[in-house]
Protein backbone atom coordinates (compact mmCIF):
# COMPACT_ATOMS: atom_id res chain seq x y z
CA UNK A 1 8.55 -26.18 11.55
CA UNK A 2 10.23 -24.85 14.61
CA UNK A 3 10.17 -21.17 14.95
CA UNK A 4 9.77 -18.83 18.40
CA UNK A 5 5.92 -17.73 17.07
CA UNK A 6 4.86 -21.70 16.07
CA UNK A 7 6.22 -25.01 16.53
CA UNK A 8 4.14 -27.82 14.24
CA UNK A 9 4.39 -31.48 13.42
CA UNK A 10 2.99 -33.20 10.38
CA UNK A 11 2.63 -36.88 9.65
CA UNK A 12 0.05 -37.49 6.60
CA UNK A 13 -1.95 -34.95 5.70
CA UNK A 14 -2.47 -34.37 9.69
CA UNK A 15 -0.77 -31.03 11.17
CA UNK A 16 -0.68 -30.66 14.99
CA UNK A 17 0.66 -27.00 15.68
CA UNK A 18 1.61 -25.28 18.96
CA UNK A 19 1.64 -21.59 19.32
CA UNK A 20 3.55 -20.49 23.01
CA UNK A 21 1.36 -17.52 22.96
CA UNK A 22 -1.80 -19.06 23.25
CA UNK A 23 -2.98 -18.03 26.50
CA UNK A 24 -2.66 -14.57 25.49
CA UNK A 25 -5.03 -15.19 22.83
CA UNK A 26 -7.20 -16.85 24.85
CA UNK A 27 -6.64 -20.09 23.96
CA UNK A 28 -6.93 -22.32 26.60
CA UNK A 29 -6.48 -25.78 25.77
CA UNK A 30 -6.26 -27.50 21.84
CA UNK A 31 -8.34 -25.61 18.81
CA UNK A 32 -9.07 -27.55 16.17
CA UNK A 33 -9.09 -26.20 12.42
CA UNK A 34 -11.54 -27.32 10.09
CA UNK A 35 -10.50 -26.51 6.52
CA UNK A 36 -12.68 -24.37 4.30
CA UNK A 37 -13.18 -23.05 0.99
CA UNK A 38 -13.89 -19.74 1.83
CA UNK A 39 -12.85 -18.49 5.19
CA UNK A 40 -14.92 -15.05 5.15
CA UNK A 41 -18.01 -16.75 4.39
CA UNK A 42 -17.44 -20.24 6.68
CA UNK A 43 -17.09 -17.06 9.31
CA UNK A 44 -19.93 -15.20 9.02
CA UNK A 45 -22.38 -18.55 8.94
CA UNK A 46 -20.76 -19.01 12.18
CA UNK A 47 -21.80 -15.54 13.53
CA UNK A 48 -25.20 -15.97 12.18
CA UNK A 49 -25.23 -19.03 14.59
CA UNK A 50 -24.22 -16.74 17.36
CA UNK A 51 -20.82 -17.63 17.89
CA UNK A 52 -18.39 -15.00 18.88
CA UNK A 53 -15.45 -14.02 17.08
CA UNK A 54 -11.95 -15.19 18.98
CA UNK A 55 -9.52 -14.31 16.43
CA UNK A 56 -10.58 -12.49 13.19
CA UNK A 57 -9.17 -13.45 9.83
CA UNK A 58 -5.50 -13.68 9.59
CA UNK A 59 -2.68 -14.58 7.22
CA UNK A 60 -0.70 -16.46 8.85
CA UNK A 61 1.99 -16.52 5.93
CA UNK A 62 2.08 -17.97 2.40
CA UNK A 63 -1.33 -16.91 2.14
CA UNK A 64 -2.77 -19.37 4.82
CA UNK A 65 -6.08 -17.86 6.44
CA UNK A 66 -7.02 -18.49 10.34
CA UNK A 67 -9.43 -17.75 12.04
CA UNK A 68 -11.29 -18.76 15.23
CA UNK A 69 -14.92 -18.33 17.32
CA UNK A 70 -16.20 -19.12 20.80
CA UNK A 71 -19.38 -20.83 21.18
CA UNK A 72 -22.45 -20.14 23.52
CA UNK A 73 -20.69 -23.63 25.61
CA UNK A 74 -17.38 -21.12 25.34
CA UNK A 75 -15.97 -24.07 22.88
CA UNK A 76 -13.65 -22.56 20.53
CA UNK A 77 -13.85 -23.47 16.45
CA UNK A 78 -10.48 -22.64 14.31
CA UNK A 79 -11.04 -22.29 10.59
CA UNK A 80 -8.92 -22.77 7.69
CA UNK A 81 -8.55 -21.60 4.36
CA UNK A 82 -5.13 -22.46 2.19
CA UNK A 83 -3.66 -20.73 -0.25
């Protein structure tokens, strides 16, 4: 996929993405995604951890959910959820 919002490469079942406007969503360096069932709920155990929320819930088309938090160590934790 090579569009101006997202540029991504998949080999497998393996999908490295790039988004240009990263740094103005904070992102500072690679995010990894760790699928889940259920984004919402994956999201809120994460806050009960006290994590911070970096990017709430989105659809990022077709249905895919994303979603990201910041750590206490200020690691950030992408999560998720496909259609």
């Amino acid at each position: 996929m090579d569009e101006a919002y997202y540029v991504s490469f998949r080999v497998g079942d393996l999908e490295i993405g790039l988004d240009p406007h990263g740094h103005h969503k904070g992102m500072t360096g690679p995010v990894a995604y760790w699928q889940v069932n259920d984004i919402r709920k994956s999201l809120q155990l994460l806050l009960d951890a006290d994590a911070q929320v970096q990017q709430e819930v989105q659809d990022v088309g077709g249905g895919k959910l994303i979603a990201s938090v910041k750590d206490a160590d200020g690691n950030i934790t992408g999560l998720l959820q496909s259609p």
